[in-house]
Protein backbone atom coordinates (compact mmCIF):
# COMPACT_ATOMS: atom_id res chain seq x y z
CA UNK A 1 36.61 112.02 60.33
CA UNK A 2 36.24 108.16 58.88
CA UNK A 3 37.19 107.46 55.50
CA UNK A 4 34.57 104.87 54.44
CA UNK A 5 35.53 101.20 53.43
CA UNK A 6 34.48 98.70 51.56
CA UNK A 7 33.56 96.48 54.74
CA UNK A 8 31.51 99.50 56.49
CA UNK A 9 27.74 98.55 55.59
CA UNK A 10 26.04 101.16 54.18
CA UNK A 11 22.50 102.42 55.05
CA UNK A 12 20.21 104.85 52.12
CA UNK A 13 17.44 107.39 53.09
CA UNK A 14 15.59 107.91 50.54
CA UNK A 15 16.42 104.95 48.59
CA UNK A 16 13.40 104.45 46.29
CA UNK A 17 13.89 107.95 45.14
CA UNK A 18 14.95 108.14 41.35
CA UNK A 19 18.50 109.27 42.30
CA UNK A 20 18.53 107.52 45.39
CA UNK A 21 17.60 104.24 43.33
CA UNK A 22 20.06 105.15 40.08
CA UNK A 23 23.04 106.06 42.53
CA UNK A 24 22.16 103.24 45.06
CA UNK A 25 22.92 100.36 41.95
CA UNK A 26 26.03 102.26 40.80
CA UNK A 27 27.47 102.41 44.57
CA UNK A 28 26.71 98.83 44.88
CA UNK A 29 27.96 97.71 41.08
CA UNK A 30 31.67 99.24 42.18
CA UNK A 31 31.40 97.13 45.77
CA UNK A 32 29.88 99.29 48.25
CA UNK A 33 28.23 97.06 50.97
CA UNK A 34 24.63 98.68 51.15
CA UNK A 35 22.87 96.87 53.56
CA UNK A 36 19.33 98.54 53.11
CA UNK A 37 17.34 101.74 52.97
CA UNK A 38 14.70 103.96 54.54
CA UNK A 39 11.20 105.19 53.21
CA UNK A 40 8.55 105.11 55.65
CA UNK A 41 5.88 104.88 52.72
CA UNK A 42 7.57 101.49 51.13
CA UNK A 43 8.86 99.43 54.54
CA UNK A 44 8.35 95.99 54.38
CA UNK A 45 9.37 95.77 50.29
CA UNK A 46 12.91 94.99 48.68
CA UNK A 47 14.26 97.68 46.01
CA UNK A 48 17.91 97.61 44.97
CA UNK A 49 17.92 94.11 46.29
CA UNK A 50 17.80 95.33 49.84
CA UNK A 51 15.02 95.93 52.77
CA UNK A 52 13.40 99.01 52.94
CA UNK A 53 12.71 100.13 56.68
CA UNK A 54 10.35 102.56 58.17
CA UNK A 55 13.42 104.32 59.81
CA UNK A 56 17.26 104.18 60.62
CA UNK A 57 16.09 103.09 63.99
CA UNK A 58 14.12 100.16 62.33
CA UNK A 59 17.22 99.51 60.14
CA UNK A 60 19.85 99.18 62.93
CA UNK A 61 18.00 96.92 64.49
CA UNK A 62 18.11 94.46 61.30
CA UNK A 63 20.51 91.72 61.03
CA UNK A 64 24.17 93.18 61.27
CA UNK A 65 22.69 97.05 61.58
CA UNK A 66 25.00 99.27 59.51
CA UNK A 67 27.87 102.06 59.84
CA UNK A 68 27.41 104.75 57.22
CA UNK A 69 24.31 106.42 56.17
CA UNK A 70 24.24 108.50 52.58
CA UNK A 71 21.01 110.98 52.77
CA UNK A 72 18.53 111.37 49.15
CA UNK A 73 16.62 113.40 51.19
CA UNK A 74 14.97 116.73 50.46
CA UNK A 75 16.51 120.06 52.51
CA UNK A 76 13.53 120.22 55.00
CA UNK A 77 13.84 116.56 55.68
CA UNK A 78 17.11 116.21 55.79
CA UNK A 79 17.18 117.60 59.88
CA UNK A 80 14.50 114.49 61.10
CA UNK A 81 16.52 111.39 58.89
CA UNK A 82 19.83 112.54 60.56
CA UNK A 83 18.60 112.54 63.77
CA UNK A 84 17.07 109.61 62.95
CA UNK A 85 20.07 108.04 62.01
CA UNK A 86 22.45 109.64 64.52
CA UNK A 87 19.97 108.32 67.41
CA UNK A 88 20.29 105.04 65.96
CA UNK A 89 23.84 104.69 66.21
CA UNK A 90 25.17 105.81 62.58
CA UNK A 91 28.79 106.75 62.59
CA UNK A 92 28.77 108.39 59.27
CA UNK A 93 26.70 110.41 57.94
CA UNK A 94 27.03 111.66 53.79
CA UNK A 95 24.32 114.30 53.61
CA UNK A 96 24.42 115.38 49.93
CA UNK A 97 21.27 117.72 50.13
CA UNK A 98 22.16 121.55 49.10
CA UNK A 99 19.55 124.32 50.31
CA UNK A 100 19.27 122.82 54.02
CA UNK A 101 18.32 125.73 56.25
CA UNK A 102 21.51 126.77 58.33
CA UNK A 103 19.90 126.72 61.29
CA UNK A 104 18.82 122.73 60.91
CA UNK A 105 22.64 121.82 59.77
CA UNK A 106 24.20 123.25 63.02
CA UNK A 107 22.01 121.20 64.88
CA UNK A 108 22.07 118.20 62.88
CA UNK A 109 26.60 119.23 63.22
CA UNK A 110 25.86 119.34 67.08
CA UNK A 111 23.73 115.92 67.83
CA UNK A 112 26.57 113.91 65.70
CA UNK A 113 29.43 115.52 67.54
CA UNK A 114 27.84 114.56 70.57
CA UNK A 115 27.57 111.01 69.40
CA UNK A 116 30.95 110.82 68.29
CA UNK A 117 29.25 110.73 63.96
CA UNK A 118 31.27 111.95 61.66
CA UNK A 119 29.36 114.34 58.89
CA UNK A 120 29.90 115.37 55.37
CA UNK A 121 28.37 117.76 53.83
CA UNK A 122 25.64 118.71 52.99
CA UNK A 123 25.89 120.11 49.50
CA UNK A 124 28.75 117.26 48.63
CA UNK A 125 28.51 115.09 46.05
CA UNK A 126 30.03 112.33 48.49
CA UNK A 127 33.26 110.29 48.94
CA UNK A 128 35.46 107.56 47.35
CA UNK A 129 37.50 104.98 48.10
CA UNK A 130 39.15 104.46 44.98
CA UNK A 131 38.92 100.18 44.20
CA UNK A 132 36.93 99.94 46.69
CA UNK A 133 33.71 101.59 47.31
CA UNK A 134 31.94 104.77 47.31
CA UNK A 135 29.11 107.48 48.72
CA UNK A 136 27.36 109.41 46.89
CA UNK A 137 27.14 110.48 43.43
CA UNK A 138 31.01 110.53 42.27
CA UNK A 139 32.01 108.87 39.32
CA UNK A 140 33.80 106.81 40.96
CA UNK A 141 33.57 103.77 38.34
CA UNK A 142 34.51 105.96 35.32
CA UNK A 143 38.05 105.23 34.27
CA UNK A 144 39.23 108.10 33.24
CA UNK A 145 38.50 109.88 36.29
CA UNK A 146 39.46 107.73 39.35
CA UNK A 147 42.46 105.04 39.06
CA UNK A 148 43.78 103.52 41.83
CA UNK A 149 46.82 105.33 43.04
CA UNK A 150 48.37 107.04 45.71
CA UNK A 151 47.02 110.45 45.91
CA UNK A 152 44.45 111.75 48.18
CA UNK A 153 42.04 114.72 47.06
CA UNK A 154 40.11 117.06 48.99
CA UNK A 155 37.38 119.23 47.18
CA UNK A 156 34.44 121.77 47.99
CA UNK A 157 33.21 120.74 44.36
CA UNK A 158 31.93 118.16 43.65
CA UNK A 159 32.47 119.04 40.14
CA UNK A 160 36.04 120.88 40.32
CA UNK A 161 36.99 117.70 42.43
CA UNK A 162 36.03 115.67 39.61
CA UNK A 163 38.36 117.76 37.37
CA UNK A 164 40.84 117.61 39.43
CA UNK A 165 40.66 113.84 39.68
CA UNK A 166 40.74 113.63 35.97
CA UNK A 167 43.38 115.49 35.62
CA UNK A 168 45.52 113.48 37.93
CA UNK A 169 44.64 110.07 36.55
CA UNK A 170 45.25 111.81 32.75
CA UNK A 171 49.17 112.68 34.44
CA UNK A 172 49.50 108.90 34.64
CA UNK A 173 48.62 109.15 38.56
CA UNK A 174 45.97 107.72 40.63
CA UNK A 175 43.93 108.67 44.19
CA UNK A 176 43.67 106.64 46.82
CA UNK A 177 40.44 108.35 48.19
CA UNK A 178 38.23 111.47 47.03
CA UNK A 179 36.82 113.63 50.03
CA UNK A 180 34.21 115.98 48.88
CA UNK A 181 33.72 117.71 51.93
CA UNK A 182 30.63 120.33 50.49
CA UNK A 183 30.45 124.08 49.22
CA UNK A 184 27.53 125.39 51.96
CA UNK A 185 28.79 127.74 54.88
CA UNK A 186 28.46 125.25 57.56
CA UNK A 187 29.42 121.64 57.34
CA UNK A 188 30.47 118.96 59.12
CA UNK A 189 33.64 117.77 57.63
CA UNK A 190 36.17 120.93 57.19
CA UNK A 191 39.51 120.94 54.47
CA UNK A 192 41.62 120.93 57.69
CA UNK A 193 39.06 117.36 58.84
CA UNK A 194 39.20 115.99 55.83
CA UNK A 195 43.70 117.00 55.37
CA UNK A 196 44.18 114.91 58.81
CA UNK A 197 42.04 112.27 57.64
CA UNK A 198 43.97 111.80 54.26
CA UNK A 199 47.54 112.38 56.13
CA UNK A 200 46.88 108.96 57.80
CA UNK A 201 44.89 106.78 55.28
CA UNK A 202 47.64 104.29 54.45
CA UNK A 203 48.85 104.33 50.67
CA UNK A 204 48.76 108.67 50.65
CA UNK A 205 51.37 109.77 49.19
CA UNK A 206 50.17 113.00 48.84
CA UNK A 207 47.64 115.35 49.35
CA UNK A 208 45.50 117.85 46.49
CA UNK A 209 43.31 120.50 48.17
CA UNK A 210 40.60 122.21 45.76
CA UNK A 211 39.47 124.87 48.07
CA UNK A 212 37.42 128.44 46.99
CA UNK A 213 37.82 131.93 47.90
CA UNK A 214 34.82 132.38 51.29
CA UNK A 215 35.52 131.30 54.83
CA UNK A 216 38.79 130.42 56.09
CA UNK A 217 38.85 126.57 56.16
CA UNK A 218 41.88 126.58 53.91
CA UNK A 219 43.73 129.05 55.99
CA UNK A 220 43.03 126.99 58.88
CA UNK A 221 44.48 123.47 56.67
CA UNK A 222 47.90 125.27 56.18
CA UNK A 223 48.27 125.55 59.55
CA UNK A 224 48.05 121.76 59.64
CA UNK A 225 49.78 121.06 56.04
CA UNK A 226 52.61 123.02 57.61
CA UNK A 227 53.30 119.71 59.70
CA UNK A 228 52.72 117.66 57.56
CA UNK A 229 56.09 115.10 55.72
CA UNK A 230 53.76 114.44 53.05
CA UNK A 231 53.89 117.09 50.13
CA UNK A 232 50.38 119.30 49.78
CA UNK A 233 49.22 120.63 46.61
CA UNK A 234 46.31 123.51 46.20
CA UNK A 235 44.21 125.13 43.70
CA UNK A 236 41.53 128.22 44.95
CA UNK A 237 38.70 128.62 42.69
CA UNK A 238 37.23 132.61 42.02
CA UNK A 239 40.64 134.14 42.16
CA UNK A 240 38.63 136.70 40.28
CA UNK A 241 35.74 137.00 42.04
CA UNK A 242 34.17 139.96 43.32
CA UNK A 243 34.48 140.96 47.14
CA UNK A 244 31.19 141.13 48.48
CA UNK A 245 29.13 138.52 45.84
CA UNK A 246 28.00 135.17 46.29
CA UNK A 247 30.09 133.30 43.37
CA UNK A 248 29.25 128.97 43.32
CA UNK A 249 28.53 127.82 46.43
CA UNK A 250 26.75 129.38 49.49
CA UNK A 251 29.96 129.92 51.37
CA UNK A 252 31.71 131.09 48.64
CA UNK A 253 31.59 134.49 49.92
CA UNK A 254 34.07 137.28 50.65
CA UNK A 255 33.83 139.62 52.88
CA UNK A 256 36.63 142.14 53.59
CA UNK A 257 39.91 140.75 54.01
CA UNK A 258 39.17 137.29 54.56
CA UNK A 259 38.47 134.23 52.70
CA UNK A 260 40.32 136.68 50.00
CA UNK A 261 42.13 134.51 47.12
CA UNK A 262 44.91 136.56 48.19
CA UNK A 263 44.99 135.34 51.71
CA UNK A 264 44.15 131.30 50.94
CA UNK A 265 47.03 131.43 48.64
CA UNK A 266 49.62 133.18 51.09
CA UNK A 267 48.70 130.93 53.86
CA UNK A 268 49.19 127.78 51.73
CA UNK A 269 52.14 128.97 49.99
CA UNK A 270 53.70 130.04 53.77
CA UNK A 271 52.99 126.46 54.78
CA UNK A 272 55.40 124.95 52.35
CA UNK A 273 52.08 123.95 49.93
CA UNK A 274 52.27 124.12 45.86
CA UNK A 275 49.60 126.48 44.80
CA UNK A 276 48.62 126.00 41.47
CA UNK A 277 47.31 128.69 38.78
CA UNK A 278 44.81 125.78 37.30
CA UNK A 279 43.52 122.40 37.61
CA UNK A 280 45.59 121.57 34.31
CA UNK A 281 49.01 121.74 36.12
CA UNK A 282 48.60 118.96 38.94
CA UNK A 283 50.36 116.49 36.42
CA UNK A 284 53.63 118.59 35.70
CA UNK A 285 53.48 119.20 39.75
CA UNK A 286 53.43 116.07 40.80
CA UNK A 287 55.95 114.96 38.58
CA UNK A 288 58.37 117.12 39.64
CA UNK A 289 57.53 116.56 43.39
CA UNK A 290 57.11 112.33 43.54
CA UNK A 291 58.86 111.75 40.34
């Protein structure tokens, strides 16, 4: 996957929408390029200080077209302004939509792996490059939460990622990007996607994974963190969950044996990765791994 930069311009669907509007200023107030946005209803007008096109098509063919796309779009639209912008030429996609019908995400998954796109989410609440720019609807400006540093930080949640990140920047450490990859049972961008991705943005030291009991993406990451140089910390949310029961997010579901805390946390710890009992000990961890 891409980790979006400040110089990748930035396309919005649904960009008159009142998030798409409030988190559309705050992306562009911390320096993400947005170029324009889509809303068939309102083309021709400027909101945010940008164009507002019919489509993505329409868009891309504007001066300088754009790279990323972030989608305000509701679940049953979500599967047309993808395509849309996959057929365009998008090479990111940020679909932060939750309740998009399965069925519409694996195909939406398919068309941008044929097209060489790169998808997060849906369900995510987006990406950041910390000091630079972000997707989304992180907190990316907010001080006590993201500080530039040299940490990178994976996270199903968008709101256990954004403990996480506070907690890190409270330990006197900073991130040097935020990959919220999304809690439903199929996305684009897996923990093992988003791990690789990290392992070569320049500036990672090293790498926090906040993963959830469901699936096996994390025991599929330790494979990967096993091979890693750079040291890997984890934390597994609903180590008391249930097996059987829906607990968070839509793939946060056991079943049997797997996605089990119990396995997550013996394949990470067999990979050589620091498990941690809470959010609260990242500091005291990565003290006594970087120093």
């Amino acid at each position: 996957m891409k980790i979006v930069r400040n110089h990748h311009r930035v396309l919005i669907q649904g960009i008159t929408g009142k998030q798409g509007t409030f988190w559309t200023e705050r992306m562009q107030e911390y320096g993400t390029q947005v170029v324009g946005g889509v809303n068939p209803k309102k083309a021709g007008t400027i909101h945010c200080g940008v164009p507002v096109h019919a489509s993505a098509k329409d868009a891309m063919q504007a001066d300088g077209g754009f790279d990323a796309s972030v989608l305000f779009i509701p679940p049953l639209g979500v599967k047309a302004a993808a395509l849309d912008a996959i057929e365009a030429g998008a090479k990111y996609l940020c679909i932060l939509t939750e309740h998009v019908p399965v069925r519409d995400v694996m195909y939406v998954v398919a068309a941008a792996a044929e097209q060489d796109a790169h998808v997060t989410g849906p369900n995510t609440a987006g990406s950041v490059t910390v000091g630079e720019c972000f997707v989304g609807f992180m907190p990316a400006f907010n001080e006590r939460i993201f500080r530039k540093g040299s940490i990178g930080v994976i996270s199903r949640s968008g709101s256990l990622g954004t403990l996480m990140c506070q907690n890190i920047t409270a330990a006197g450490f900073g991130q040097s990007a935020f990959i919220g990859i999304g809690g439903d049972p199929i996305i684009g961008t897996t923990t093992e996607d988003a791990l690789r991705a990290l392992d070569e943005f320049e500036g990672t030291d090293a790498v926090v994974i906040v993963g959830e009991i469901g699936g096996s993406m994390e025991e599929l990451a330790a494979e990967y963190a096993a091979q890693m140089d750079k040291p890997v910390f984890a934390f597994i949310a609903g180590g008391a969950a249930p097996k059987g029961k829906k607990m968070g997010h839509a793939g946060a579901i056991v079943m049997g044996d797997t996605g089990t805390y119990k396995s997550k946390k013996e394949a990470f710890e067999e990979a050589g990765v620091t498990v941690l009992d809470t959010p609260s000990h990242i500091g005291a961890a990565l003290t006594e791994r970087l120093g």
